[in-house]
Structures are given as C-alpha cells and as structure tokens.
C-alpha atoms as a PDB file:
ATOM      1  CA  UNK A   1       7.756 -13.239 -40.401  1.00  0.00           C
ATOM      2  CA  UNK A   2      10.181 -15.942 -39.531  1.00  0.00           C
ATOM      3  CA  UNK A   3       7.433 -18.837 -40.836  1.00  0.00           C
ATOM      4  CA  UNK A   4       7.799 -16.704 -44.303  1.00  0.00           C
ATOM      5  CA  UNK A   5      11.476 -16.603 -43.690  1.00  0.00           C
ATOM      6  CA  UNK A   6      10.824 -20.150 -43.577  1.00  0.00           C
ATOM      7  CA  UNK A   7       9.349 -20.463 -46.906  1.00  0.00           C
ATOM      8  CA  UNK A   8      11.286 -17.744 -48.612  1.00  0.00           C
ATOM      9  CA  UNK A   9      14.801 -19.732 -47.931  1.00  0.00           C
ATOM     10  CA  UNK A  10      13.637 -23.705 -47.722  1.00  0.00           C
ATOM     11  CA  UNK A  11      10.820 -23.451 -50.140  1.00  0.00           C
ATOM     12  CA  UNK A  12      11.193 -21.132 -52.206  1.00  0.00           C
ATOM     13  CA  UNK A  13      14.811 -19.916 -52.837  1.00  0.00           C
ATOM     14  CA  UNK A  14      16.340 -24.077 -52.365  1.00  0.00           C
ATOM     15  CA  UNK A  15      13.970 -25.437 -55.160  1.00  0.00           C
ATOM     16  CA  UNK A  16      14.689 -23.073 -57.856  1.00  0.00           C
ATOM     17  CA  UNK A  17      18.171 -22.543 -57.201  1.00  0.00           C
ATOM     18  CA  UNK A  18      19.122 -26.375 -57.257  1.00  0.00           C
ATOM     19  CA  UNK A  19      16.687 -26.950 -59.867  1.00  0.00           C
ATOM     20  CA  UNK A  20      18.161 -24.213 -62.550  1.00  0.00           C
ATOM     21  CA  UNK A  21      21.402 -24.673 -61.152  1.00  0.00           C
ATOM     22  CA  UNK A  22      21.283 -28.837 -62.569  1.00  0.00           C
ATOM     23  CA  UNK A  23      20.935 -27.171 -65.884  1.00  0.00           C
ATOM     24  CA  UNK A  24      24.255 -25.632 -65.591  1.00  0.00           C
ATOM     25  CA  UNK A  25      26.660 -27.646 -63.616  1.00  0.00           C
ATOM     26  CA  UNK A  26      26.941 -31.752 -63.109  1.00  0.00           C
ATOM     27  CA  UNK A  27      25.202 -33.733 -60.202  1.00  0.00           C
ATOM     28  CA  UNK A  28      28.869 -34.623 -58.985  1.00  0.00           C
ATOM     29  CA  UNK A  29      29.862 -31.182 -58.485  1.00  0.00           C
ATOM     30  CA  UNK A  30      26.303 -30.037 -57.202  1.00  0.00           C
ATOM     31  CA  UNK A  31      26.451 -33.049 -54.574  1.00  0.00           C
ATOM     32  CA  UNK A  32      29.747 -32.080 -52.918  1.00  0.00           C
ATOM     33  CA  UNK A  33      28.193 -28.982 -53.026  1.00  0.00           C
ATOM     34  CA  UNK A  34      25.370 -29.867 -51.044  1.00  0.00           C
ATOM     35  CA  UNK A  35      27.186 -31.820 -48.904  1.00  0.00           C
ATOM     36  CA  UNK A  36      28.483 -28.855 -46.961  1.00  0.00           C
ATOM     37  CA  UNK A  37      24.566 -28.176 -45.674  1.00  0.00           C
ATOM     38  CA  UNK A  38      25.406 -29.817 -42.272  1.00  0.00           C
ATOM     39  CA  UNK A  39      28.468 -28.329 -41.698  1.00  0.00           C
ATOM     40  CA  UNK A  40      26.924 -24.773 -42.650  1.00  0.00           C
ATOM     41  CA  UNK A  41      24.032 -25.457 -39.907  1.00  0.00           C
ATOM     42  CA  UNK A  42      26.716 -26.172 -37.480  1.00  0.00           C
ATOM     43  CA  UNK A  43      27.847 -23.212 -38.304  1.00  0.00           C
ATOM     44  CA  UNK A  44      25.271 -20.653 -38.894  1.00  0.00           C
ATOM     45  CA  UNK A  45      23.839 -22.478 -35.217  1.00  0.00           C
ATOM     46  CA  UNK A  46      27.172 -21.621 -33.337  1.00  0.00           C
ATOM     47  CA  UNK A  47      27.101 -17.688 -34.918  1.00  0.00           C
ATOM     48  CA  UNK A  48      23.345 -16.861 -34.452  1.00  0.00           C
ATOM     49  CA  UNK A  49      22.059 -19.330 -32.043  1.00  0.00           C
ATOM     50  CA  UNK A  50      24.518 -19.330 -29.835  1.00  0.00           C
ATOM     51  CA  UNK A  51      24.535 -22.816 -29.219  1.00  0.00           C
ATOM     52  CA  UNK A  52      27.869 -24.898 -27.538  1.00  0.00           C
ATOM     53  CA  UNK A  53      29.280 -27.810 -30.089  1.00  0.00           C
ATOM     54  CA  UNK A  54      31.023 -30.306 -28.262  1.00  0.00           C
ATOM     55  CA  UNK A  55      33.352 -32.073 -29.487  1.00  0.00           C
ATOM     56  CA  UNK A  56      31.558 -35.224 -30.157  1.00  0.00           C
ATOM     57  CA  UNK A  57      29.337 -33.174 -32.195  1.00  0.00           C
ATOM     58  CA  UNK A  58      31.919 -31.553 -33.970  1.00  0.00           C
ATOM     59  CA  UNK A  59      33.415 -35.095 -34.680  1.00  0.00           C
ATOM     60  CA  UNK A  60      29.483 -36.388 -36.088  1.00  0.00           C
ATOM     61  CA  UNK A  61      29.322 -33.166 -38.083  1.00  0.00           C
ATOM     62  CA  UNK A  62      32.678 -33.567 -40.011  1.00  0.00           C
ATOM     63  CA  UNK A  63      32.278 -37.572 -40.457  1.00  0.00           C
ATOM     64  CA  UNK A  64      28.939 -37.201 -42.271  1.00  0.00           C
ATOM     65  CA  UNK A  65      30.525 -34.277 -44.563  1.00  0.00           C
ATOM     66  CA  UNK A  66      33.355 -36.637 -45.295  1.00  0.00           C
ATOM     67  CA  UNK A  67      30.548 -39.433 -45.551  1.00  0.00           C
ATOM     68  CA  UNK A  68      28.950 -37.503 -48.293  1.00  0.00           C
ATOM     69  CA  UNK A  69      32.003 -35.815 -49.938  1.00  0.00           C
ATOM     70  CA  UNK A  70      32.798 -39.943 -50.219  1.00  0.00           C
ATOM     71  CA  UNK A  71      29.867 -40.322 -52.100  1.00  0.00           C
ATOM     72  CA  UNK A  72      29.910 -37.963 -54.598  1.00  0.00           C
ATOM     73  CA  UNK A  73      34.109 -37.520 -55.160  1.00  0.00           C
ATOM     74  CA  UNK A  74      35.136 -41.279 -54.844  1.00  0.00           C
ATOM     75  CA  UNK A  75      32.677 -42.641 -56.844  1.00  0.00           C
ATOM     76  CA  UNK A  76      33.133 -40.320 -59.289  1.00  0.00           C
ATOM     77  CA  UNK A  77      36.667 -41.092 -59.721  1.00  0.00           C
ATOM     78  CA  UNK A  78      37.370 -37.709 -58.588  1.00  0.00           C
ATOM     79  CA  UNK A  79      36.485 -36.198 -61.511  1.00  0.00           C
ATOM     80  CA  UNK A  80      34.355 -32.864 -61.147  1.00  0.00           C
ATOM     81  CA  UNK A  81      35.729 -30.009 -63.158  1.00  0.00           C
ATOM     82  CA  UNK A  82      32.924 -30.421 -65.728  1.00  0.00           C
ATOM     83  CA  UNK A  83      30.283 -28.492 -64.220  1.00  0.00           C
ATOM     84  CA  UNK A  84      30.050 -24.661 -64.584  1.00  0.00           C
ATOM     85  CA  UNK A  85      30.581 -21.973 -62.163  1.00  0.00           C
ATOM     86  CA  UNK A  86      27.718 -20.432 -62.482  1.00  0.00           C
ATOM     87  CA  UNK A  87      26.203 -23.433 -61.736  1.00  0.00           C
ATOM     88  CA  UNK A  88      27.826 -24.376 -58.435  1.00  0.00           C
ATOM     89  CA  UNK A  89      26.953 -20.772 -57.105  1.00  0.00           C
ATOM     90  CA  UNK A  90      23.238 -21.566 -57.815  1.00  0.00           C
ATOM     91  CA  UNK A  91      23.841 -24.713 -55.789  1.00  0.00           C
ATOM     92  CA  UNK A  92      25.414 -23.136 -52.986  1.00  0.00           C
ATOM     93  CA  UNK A  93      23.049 -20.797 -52.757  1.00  0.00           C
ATOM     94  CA  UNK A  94      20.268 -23.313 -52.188  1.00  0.00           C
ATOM     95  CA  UNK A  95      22.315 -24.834 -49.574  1.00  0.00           C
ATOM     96  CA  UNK A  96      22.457 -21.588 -47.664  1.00  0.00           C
ATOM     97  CA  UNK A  97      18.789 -21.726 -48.237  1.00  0.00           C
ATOM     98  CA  UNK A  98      18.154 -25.155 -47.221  1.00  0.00           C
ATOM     99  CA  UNK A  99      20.902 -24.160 -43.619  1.00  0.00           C
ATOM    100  CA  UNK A 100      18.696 -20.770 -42.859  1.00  0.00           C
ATOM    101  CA  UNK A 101      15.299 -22.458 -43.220  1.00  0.00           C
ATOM    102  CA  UNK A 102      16.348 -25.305 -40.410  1.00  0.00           C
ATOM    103  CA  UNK A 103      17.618 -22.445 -38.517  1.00  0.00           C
ATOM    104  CA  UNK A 104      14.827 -20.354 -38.874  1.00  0.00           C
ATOM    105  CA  UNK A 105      12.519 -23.164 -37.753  1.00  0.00           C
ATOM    106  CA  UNK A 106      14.564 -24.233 -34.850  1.00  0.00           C
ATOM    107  CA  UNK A 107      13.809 -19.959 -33.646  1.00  0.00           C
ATOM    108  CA  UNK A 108       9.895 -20.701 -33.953  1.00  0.00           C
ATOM    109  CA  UNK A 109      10.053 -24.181 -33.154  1.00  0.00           C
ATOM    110  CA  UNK A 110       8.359 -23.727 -29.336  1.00  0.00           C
ATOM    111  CA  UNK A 111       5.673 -20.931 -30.449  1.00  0.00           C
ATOM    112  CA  UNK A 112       4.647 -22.409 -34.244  1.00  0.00           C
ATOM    113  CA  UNK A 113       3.396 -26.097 -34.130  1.00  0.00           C
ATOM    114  CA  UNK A 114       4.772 -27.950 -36.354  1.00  0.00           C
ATOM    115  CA  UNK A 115       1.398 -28.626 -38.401  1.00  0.00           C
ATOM    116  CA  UNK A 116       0.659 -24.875 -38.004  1.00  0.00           C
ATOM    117  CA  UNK A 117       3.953 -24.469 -39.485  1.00  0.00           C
ATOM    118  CA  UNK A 118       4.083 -26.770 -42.750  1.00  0.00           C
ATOM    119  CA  UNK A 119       0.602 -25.595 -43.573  1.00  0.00           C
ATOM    120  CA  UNK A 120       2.310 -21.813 -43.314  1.00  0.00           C
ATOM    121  CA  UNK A 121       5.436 -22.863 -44.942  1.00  0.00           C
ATOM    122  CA  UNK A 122       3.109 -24.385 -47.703  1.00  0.00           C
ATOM    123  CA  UNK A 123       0.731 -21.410 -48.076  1.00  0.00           C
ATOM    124  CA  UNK A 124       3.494 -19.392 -48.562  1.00  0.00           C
ATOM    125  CA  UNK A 125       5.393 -21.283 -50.580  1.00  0.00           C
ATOM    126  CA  UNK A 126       2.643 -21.394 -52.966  1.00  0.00           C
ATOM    127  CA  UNK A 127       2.301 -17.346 -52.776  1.00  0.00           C
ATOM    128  CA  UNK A 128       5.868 -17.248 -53.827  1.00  0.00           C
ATOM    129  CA  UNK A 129       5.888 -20.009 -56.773  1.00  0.00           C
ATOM    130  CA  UNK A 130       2.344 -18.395 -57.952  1.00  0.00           C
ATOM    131  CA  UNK A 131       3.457 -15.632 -60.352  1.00  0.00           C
ATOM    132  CA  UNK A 132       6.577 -17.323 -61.505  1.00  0.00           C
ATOM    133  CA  UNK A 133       4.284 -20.212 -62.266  1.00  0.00           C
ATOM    134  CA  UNK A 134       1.682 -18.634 -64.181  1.00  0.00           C
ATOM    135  CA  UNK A 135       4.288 -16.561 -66.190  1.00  0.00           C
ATOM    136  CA  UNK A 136       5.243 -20.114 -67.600  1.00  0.00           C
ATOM    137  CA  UNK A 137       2.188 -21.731 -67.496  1.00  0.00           C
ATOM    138  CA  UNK A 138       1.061 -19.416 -70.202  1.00  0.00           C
ATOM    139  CA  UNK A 139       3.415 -20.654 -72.698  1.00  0.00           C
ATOM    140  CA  UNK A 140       3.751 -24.487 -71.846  1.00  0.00           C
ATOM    141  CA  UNK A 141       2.241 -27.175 -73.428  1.00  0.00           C
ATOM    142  CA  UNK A 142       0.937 -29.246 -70.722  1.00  0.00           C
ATOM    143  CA  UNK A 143      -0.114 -32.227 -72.797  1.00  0.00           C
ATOM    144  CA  UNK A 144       3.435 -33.440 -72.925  1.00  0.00           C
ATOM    145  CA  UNK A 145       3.019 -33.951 -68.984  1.00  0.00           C
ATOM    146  CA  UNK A 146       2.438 -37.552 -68.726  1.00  0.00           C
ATOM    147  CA  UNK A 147      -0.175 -39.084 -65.903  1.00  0.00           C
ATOM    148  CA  UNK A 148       3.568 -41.087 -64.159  1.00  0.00           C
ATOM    149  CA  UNK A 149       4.241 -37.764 -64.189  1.00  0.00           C
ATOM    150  CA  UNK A 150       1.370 -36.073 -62.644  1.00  0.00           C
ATOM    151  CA  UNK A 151       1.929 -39.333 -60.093  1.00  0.00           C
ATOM    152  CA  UNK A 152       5.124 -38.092 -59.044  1.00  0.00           C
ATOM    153  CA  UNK A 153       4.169 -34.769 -58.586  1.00  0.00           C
ATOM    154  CA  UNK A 154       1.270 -35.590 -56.432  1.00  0.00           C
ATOM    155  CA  UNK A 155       3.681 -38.067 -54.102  1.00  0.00           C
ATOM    156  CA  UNK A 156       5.874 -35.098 -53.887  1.00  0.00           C
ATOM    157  CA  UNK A 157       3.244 -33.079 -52.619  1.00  0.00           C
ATOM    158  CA  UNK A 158       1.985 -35.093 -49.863  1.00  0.00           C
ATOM    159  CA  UNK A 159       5.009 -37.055 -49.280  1.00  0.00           C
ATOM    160  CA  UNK A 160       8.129 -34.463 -49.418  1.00  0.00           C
ATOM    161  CA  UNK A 161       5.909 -30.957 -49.334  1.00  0.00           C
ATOM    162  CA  UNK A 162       3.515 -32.514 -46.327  1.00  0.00           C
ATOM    163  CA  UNK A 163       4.447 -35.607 -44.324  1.00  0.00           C
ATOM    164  CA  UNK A 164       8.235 -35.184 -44.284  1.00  0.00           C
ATOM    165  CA  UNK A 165       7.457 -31.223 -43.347  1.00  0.00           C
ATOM    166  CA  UNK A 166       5.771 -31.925 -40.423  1.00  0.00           C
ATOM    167  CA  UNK A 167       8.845 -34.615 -39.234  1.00  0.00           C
ATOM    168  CA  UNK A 168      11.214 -32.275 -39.594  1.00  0.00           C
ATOM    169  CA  UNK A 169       9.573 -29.538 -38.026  1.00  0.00           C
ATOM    170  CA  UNK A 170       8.680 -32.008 -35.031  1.00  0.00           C
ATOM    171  CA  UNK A 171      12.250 -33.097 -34.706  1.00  0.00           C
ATOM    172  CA  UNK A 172      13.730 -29.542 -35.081  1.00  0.00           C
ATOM    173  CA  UNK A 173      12.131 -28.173 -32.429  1.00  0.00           C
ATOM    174  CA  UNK A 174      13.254 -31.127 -29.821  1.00  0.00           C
ATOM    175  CA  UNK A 175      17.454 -30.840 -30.766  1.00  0.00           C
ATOM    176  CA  UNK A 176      19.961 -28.885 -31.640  1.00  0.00           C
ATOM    177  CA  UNK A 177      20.085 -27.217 -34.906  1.00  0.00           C
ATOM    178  CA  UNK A 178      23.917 -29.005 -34.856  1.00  0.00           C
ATOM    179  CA  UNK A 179      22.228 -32.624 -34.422  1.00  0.00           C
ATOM    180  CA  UNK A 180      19.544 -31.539 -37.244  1.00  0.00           C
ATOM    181  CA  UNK A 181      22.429 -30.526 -39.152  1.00  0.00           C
ATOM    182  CA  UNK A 182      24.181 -33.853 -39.239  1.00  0.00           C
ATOM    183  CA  UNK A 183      21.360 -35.695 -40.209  1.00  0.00           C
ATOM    184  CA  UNK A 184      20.574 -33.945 -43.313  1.00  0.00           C
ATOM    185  CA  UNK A 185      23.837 -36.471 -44.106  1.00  0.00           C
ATOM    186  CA  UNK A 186      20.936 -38.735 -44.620  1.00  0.00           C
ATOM    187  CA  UNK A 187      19.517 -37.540 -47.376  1.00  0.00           C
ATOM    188  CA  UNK A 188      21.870 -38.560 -50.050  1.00  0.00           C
ATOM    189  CA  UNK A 189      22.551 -41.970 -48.461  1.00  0.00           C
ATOM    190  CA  UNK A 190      18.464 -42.753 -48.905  1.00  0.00           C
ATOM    191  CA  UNK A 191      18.654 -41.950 -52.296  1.00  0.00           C
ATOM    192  CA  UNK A 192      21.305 -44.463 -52.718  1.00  0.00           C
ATOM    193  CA  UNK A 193      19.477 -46.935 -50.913  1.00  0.00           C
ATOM    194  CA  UNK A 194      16.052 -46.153 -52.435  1.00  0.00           C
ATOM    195  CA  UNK A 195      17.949 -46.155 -55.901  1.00  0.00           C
ATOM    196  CA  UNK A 196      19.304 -49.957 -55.090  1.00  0.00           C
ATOM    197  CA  UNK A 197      15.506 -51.435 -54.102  1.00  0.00           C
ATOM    198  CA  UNK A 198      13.338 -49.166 -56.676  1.00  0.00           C
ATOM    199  CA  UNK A 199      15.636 -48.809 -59.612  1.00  0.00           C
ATOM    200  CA  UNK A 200      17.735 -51.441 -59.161  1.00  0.00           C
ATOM    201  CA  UNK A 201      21.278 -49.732 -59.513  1.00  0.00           C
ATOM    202  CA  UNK A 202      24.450 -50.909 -58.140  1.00  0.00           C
ATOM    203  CA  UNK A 203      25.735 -49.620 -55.079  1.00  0.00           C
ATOM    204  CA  UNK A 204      29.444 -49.721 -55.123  1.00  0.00           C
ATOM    205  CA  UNK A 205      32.083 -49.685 -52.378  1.00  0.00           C
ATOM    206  CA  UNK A 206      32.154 -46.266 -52.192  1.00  0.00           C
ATOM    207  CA  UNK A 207      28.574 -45.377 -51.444  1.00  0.00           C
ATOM    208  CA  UNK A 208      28.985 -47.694 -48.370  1.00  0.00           C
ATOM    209  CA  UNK A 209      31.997 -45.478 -47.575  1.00  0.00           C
ATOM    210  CA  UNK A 210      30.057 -42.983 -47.287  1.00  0.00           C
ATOM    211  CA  UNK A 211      26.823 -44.899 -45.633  1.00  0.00           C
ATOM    212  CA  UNK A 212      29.222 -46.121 -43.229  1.00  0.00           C
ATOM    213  CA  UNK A 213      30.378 -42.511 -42.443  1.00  0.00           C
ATOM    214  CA  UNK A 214      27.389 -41.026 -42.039  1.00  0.00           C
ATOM    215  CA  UNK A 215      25.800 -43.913 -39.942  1.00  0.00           C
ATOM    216  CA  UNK A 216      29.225 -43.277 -37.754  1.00  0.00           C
ATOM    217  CA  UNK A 217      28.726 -39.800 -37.463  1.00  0.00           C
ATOM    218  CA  UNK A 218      25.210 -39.936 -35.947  1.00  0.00           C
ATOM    219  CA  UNK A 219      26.109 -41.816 -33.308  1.00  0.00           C
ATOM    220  CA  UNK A 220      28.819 -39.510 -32.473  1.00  0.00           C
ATOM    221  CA  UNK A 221      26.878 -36.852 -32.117  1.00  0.00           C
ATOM    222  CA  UNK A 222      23.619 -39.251 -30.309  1.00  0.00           C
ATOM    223  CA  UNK A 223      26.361 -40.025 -27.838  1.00  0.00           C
ATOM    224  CA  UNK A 224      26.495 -36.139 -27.333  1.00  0.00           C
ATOM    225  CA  UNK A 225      22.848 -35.792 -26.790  1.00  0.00           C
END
C-alpha cells in the first residue's frame, strides 16, 4: 500500500499535475512554486514522522528555499503575476505530491529495497498512466512524434524513471526526510548548469545567487548530520 502510495503521489499525481498545470500558468510562477518542496518535506517530516529539526537544519532548509526563490524571482525581474491561478494550484499540488512520495518512501525505506521499490513504483505507475494513456492514444497522430523525440523519451525512462529512482530511494532510506528535503534544492540548480554545457545559455548573476545558496545550505544541514 505505501509503495502504491508511492506511485500514486510521485508518479502519478506530480507528472500530470505539473505537466497540465505549464499549460496554464508561466515557468516563473510554477518554479517559486516548486521551490517550496523542501520546506514542505521539512514539514510534513516534523508532523508525521516525528522527526527533531535542529537548527542547523532548519537554517539548510530555508537557505536552499531562498536559493531557489533567487532563481526563479530575481532573474525574472520579479515579475510573476502572468501565470493563472488555476495554474499555480495544479503546481502546488504536484509539489505536495512530489513532498508525500519522499515521505512515503522514507516509511518503507528499511522493509522495501530500493530496486524492489522503483520496479514497484514503476509497475504501478504504469497501471495508473495506462487508461489515461490509451484514452488519448486513440485519437493522436503519432507520426508527428519525431525519432529525437522518441530519444528523449527513452533517456527519460532509464535515466529519470530508473537510475535516478533507485538513488533516491537508496539515499532516502539512509537520512532524514529533512536532509532529503533540502537537496531536492538541487534540482533546479542542475538544470541551470546542464542548460549552460548542453544548450549553451547564459547563466547570469542571479542563478549563482541561488547556486551559491543552495550549495550553502547543504552544508548547513551536512554539518547537522
């Protein structure tokens, strides 16, 4: 039940919710947004899991929101009244998601191995996706799908839906759901990075503001634990 859980929230409910949701609202308003995930982990962990945040930890959590909110507000100019509300409640929901699913894991994390567990995760993701799938697979015209296209899709399966599964279930299950929390600050930062060295954008002064955050709030919270 909680593997399902698993899938249901982080699988299921994150990917369609963020991905309908950039339909409706702007990626500046849906990135502050999401940058609230480690905070609500910290959160969610101190409620349900009962577990103690120090203060270093508390100190790591807020620096890599503020890291993040950096990011997405000063680079923007500040400017994110564009997007729609609708939108941002799609996002937030998929944050919620995206919180319960490491919190669900960390509850399974010493009786579900953590290959047992992405293969479950996957499995059930699939069940979930299946119908809604197949409803629109009926009426889309899958020639326009292109083969860089099929290559993406592929690299997300084995690199995001697979490999990076099993890491995070590994990690999960050996620290706090508060330290997991903080380092989902990460994720935007390697986008920025990856962005500079595959796509060749300019990083500005801002997105090392926020690197620079982030990077400082991990090692609060690593001199916690």
């Amino acid at each position: 039940l909680m593997v399902f859980l698993q899938a249901l929230t982080g699988v299921f409910l994150f990917n369609a919710l963020l991905l309908y949701a950039l339909d409706y609202t702007t990626a500046v308003e849906s990135g502050i947004i999401t940058s609230m995930t480690p905070a609500l982990i910290g959160l969610i962990s101190w409620l349900f899991l009962r577990e103690k945040i120090s203060k270093w930890v508390s100190l790591g959590i807020l620096l890599s929101v503020c890291g993040v909110f950096a990011i997405n507000v000063l680079d923007a100019g500040g400017d994110t009244g564009t997007g729609s509300l609708f939108g941002n409640v799609l996002v937030f929901g998929a944050v919620i998601g995206e919180a319960l699913f490491t919190i669900f894991r960390k509850a399974t994390a010493h009786s579900v191995s953590p290959l047992l567990s992405s293969t479950l995760v996957t499995g059930f993701g699939l069940l979930l996706f299946f119908p809604f799938g197949l409803f629109e697979a009926v009426s889309f015209d899958f020639r326009v799908i292109s083969w860089q296209d099929y290559g993406i899709l592929i690299y997300s399966g084995v690199f995001v839906n697979v490999r990076a599964y099993i890491l995070w279930f590994s990690g999960v299950g050996k620290v706090p759901a508060s330290t997991a929390a903080a380092f989902t600050g990460i994720l935007p930062i390697s986008a920025i990075l990856l962005s500079a060295a595959i796509l060749g954008e300019q990083v500005t002064l801002h997105h090392l503001i926020g690197l620079g955050c982030v990077v400082g709030g991990i090692a609060f919270i690593s001199r916690d634990t």
